[in-house]
N, C-alpha and C. Protein backbone atom coordinates (compact mmCIF):
# COMPACT_ATOMS: atom_id res chain seq x y z
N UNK A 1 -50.63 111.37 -155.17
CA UNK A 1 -52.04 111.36 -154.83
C UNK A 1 -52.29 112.47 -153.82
N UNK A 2 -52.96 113.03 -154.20
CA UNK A 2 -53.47 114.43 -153.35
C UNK A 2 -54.42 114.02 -152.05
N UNK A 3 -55.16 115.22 -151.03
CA UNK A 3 -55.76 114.82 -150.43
C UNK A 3 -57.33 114.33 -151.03
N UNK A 4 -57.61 113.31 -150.45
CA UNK A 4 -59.30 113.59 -151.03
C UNK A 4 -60.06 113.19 -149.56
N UNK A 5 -61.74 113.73 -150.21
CA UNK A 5 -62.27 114.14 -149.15
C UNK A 5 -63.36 112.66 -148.73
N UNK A 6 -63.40 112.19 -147.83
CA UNK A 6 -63.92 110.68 -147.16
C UNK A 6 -65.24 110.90 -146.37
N UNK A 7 -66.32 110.66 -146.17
CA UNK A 7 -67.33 110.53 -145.16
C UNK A 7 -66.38 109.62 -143.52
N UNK A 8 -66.19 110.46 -142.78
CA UNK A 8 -65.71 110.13 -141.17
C UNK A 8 -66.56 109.24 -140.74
N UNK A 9 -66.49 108.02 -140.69
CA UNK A 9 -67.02 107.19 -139.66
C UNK A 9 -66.57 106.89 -138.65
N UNK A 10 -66.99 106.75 -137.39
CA UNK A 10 -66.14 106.20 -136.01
C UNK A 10 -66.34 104.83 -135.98
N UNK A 11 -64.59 104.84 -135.71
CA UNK A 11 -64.17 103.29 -135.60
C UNK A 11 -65.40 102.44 -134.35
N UNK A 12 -65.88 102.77 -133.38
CA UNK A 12 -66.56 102.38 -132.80
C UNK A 12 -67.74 102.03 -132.75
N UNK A 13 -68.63 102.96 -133.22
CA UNK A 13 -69.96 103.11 -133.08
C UNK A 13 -70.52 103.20 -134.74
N UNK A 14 -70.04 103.69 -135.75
CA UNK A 14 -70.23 103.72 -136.71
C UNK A 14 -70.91 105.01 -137.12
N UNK A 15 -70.90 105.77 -136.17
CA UNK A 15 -71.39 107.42 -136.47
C UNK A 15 -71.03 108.02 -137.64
N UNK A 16 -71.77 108.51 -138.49
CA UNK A 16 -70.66 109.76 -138.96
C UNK A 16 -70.73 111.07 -138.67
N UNK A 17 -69.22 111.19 -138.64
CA UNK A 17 -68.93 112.93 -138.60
C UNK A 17 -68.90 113.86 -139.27
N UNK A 18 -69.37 114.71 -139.20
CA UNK A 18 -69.71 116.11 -140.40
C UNK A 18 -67.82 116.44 -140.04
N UNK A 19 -67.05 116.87 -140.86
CA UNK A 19 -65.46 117.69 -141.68
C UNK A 19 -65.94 118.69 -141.91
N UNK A 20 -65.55 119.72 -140.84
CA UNK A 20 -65.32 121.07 -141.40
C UNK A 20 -64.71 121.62 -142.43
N UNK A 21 -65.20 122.30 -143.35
CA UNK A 21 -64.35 122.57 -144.86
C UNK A 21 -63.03 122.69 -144.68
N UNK A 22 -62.10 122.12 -145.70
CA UNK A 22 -60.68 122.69 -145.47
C UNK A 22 -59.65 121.47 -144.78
N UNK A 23 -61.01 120.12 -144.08
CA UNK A 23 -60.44 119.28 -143.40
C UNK A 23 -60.55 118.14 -144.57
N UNK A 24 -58.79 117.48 -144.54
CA UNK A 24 -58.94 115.97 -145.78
C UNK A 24 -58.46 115.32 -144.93
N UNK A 25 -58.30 114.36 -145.81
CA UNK A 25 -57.61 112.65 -145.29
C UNK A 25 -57.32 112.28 -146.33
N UNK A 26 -55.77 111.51 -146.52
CA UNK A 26 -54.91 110.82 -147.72
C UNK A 26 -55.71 109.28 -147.82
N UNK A 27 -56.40 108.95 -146.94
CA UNK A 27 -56.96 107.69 -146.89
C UNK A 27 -57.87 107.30 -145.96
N UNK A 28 -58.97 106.69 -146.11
CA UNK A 28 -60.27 106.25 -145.61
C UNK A 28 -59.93 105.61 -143.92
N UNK A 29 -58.58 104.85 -143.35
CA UNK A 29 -58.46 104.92 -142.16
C UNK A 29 -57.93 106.22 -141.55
N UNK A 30 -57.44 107.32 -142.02
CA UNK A 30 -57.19 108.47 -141.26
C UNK A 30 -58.45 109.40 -141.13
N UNK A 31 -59.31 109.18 -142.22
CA UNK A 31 -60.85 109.76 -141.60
C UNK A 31 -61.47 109.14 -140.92
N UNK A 32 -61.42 108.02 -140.62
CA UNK A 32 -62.28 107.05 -139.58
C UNK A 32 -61.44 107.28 -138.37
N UNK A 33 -60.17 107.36 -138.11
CA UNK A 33 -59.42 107.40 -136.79
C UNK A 33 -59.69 109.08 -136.30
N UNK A 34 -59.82 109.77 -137.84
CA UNK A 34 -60.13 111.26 -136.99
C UNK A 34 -61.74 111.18 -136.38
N UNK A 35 -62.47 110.88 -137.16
CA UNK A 35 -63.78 110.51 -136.37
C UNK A 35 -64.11 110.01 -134.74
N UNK A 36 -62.98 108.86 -134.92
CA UNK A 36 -62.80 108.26 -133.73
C UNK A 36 -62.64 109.62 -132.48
N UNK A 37 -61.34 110.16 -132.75
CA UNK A 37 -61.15 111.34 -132.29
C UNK A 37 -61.61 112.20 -131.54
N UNK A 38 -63.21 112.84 -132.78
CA UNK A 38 -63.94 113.13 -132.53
C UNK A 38 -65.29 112.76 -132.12
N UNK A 39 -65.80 111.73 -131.98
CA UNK A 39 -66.93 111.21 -131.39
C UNK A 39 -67.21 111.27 -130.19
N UNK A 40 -68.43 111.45 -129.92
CA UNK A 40 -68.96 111.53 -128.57
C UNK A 40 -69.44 109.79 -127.61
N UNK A 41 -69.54 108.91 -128.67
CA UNK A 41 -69.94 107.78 -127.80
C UNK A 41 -68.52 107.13 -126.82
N UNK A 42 -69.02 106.21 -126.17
CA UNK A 42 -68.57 106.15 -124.93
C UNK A 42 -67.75 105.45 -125.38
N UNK A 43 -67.29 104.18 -126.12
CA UNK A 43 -66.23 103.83 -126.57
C UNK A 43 -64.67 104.60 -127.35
N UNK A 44 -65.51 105.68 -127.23
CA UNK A 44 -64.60 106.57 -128.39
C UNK A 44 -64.02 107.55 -127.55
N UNK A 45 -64.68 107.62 -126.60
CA UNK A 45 -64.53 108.17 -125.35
C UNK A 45 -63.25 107.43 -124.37
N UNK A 46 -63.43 106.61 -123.98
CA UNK A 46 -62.90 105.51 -123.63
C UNK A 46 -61.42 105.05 -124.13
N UNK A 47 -61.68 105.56 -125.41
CA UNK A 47 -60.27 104.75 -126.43
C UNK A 47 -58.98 106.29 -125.77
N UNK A 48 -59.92 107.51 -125.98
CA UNK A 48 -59.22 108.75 -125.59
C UNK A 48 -58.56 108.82 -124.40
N UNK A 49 -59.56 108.66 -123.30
CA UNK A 49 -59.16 108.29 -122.21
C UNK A 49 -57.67 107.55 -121.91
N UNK A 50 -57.72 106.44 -122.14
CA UNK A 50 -56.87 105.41 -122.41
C UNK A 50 -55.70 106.11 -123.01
N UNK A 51 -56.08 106.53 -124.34
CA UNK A 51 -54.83 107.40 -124.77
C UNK A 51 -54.15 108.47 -124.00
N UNK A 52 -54.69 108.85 -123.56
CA UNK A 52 -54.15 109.92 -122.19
C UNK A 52 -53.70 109.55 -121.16
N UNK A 53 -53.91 108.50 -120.41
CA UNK A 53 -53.51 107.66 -119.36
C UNK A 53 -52.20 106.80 -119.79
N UNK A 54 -52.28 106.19 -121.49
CA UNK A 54 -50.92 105.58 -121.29
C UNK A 54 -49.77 106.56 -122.22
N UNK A 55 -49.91 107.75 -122.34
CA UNK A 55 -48.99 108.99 -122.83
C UNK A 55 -48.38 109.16 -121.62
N UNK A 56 -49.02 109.43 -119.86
CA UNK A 56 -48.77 109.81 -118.95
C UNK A 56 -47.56 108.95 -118.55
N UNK A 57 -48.55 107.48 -118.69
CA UNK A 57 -47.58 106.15 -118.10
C UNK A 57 -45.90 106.41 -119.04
N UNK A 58 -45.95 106.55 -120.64
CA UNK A 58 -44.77 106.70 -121.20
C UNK A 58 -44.35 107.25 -120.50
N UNK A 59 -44.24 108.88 -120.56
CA UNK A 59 -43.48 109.62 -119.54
C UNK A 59 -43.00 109.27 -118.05
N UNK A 60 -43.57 108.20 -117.57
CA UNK A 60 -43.06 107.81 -115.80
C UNK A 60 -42.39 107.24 -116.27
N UNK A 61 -42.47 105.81 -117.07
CA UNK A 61 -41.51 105.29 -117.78
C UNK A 61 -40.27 105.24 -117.98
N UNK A 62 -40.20 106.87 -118.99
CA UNK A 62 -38.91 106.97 -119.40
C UNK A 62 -38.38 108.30 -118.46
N UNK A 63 -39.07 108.56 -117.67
CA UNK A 63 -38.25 108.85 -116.68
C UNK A 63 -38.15 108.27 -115.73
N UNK A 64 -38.35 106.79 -114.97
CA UNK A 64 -38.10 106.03 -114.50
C UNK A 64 -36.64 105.26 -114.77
N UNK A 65 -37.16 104.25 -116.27
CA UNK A 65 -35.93 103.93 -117.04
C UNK A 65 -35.49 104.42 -118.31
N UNK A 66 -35.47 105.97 -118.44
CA UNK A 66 -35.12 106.62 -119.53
C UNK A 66 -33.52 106.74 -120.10
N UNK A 67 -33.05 107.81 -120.78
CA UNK A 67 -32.19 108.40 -121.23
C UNK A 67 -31.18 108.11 -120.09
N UNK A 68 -31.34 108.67 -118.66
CA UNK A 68 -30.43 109.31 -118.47
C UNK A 68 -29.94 107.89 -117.67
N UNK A 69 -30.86 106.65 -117.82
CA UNK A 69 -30.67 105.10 -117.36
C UNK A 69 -29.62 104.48 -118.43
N UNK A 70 -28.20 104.78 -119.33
CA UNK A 70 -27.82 104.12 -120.09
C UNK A 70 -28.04 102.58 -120.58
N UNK A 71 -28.44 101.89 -119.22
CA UNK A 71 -28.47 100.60 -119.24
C UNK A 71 -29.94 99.98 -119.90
N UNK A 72 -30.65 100.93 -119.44
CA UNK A 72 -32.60 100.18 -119.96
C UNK A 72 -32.22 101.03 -121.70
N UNK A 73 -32.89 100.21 -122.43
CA UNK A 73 -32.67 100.45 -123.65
C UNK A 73 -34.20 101.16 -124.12
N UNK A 74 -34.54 101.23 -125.51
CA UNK A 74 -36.26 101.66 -125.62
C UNK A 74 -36.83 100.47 -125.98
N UNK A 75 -36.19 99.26 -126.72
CA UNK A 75 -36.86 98.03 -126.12
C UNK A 75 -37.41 97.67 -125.26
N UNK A 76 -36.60 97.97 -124.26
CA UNK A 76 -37.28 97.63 -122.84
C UNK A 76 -38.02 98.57 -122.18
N UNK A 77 -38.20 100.04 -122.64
CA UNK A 77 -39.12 100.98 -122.09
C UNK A 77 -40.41 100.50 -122.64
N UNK A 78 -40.26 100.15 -124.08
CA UNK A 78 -41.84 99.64 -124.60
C UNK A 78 -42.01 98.60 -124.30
N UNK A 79 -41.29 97.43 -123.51
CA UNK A 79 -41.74 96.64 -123.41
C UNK A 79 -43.01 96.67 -121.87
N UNK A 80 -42.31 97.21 -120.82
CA UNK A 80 -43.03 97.76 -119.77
C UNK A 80 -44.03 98.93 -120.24
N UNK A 81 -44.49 99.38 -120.97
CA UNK A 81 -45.60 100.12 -121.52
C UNK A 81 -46.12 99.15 -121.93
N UNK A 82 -46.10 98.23 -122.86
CA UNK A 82 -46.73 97.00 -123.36
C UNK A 82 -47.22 96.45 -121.86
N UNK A 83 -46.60 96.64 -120.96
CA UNK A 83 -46.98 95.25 -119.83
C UNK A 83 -48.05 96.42 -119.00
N UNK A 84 -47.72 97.84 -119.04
CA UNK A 84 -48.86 98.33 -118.12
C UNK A 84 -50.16 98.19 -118.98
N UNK A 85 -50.09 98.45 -120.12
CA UNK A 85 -51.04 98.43 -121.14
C UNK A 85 -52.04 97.50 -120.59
N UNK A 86 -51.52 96.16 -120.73
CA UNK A 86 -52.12 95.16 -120.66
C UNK A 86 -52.62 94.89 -118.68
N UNK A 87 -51.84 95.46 -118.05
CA UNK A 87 -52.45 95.76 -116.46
C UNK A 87 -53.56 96.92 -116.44
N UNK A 88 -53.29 98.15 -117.77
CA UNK A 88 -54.68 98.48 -117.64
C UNK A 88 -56.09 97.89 -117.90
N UNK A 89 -55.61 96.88 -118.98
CA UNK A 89 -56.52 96.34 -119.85
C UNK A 89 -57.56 94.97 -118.83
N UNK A 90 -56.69 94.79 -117.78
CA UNK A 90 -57.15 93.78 -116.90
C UNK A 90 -56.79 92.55 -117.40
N UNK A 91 -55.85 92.39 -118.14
CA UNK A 91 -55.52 91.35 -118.65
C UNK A 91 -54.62 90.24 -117.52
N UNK A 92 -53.44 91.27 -116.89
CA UNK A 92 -52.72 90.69 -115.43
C UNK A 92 -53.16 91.66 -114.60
N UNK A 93 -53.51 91.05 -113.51
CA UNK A 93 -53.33 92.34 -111.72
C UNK A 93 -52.24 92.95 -112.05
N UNK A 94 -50.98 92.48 -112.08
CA UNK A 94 -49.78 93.71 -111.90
C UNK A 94 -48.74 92.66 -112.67
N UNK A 95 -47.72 93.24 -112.95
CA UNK A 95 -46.60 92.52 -113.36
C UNK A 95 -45.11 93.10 -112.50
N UNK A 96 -44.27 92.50 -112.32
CA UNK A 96 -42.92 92.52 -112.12
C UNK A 96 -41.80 92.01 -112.86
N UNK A 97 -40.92 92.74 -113.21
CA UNK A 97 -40.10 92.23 -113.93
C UNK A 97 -38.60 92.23 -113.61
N UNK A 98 -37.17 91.19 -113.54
CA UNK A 98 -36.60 91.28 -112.81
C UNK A 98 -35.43 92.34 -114.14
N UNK A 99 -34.44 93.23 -114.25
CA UNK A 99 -34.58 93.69 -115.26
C UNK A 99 -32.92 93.64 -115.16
N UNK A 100 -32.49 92.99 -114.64
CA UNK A 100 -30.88 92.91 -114.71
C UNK A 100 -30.07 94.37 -113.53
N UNK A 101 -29.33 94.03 -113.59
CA UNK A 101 -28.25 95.07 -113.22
C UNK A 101 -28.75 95.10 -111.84
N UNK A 102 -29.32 94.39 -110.85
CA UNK A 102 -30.05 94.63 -109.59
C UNK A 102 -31.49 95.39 -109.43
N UNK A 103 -31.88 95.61 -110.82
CA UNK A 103 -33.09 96.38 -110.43
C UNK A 103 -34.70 95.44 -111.07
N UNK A 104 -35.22 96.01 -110.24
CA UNK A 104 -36.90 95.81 -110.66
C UNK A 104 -37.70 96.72 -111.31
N UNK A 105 -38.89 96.22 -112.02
CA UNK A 105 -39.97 97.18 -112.48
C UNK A 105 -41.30 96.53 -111.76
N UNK A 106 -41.79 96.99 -111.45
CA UNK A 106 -43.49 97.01 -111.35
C UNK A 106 -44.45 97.88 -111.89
N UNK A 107 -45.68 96.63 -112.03
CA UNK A 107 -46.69 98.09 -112.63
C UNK A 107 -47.99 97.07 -111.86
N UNK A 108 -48.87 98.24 -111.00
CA UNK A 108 -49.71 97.37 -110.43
C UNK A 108 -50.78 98.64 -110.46
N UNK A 109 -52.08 98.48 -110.26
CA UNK A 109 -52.87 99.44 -109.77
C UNK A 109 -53.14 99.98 -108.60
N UNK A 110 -53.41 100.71 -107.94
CA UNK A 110 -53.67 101.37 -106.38
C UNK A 110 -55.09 100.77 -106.25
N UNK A 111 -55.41 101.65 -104.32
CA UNK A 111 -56.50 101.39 -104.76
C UNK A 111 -57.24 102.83 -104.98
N UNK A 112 -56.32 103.66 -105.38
CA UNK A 112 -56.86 105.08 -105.60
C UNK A 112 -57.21 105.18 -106.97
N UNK A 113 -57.38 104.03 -107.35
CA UNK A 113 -57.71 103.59 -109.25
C UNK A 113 -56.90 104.41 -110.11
N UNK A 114 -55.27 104.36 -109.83
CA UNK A 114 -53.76 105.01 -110.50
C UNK A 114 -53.03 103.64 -110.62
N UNK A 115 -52.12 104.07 -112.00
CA UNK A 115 -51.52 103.05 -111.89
C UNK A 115 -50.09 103.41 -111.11
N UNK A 116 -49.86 102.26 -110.02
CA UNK A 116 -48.16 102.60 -109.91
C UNK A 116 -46.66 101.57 -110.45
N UNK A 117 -46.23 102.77 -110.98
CA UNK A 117 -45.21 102.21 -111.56
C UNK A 117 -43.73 102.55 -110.94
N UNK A 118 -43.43 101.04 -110.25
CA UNK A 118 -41.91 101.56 -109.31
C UNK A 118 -40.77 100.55 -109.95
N UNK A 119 -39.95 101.35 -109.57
CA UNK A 119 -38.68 100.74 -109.54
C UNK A 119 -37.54 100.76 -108.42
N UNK A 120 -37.25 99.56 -108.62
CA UNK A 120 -36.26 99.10 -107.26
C UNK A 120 -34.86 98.75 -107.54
N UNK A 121 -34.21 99.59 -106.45
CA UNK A 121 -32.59 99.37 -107.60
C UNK A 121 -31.78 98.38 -106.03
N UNK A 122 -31.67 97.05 -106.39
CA UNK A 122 -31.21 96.39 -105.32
C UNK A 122 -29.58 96.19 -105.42
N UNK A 123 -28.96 97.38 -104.92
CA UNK A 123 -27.12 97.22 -104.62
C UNK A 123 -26.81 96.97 -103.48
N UNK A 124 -26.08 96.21 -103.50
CA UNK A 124 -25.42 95.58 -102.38
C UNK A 124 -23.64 95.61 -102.81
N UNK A 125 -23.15 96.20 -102.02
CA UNK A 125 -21.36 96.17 -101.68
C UNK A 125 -20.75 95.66 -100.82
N UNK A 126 -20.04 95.07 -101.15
CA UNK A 126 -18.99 94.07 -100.32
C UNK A 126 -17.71 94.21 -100.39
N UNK A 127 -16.75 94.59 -99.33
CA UNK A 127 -15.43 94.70 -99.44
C UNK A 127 -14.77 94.03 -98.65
N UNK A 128 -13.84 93.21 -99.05
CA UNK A 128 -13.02 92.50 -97.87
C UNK A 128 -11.65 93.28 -97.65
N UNK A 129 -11.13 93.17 -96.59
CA UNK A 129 -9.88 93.91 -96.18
C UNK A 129 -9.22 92.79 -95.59
């Protein structure tokens, strides 16, 4: 099935968008999500936003508990993206999570309206002689 060409509606508002010639879609939700994309209303606006704010959060993330963390897996990186998600969303004030190996995650908001996302690595050594 080739490309064919769709009337763009935004997922939000229900606008449609004029496709510059030359522009397809394999299917009726990839012209509505490009719409989305492109729309000017404030929800659509909003959704972008959002998308930009939690691309950023990935990246603290996984350089927080990334790659070079053998121990945090990407299970558990998306799972704390899932949990800021939902601290952006106002769903919780903040979350903490206790994450094994002595360490913590948090994700809370400032009041500089940022989200912060820390981690706490609690080692403690003990040697008897």
């Amino acid at each position: 099935m080739g490309d064919l060409k769709f009337p763009c509606v935004c997922i939000f508002c229900g606008q449609s968008i004029i496709v510059d010639d030359g522009v397809s879609f394999a299917t009726v939700d990839e012209a509505d999500k490009w719409a989305a994309e492109h729309c000017k209303c404030d929800d659509a606006r909003a959704a972008r936003d959002k998308a930009k704010v939690m691309d950023n959060v990935k990246g603290e993330i996984d350089l927080l508990f990334g790659r070079e963390h053998d121990c945090f897996s990407a299970e558990l990186r998306k799972f704390l993206l899932d949990g800021a998600n939902l601290v952006i969303d106002g769903v919780f004030d903040s979350i903490q999570v206790n994450l094994g190996y002595g360490t913590k995650a948090s994700i809370k908001p400032s009041v500089k309206n940022v989200l912060n996302i820390t981690r706490t690595d609690l080692r403690t050594t003990t040697r008897e002689v």
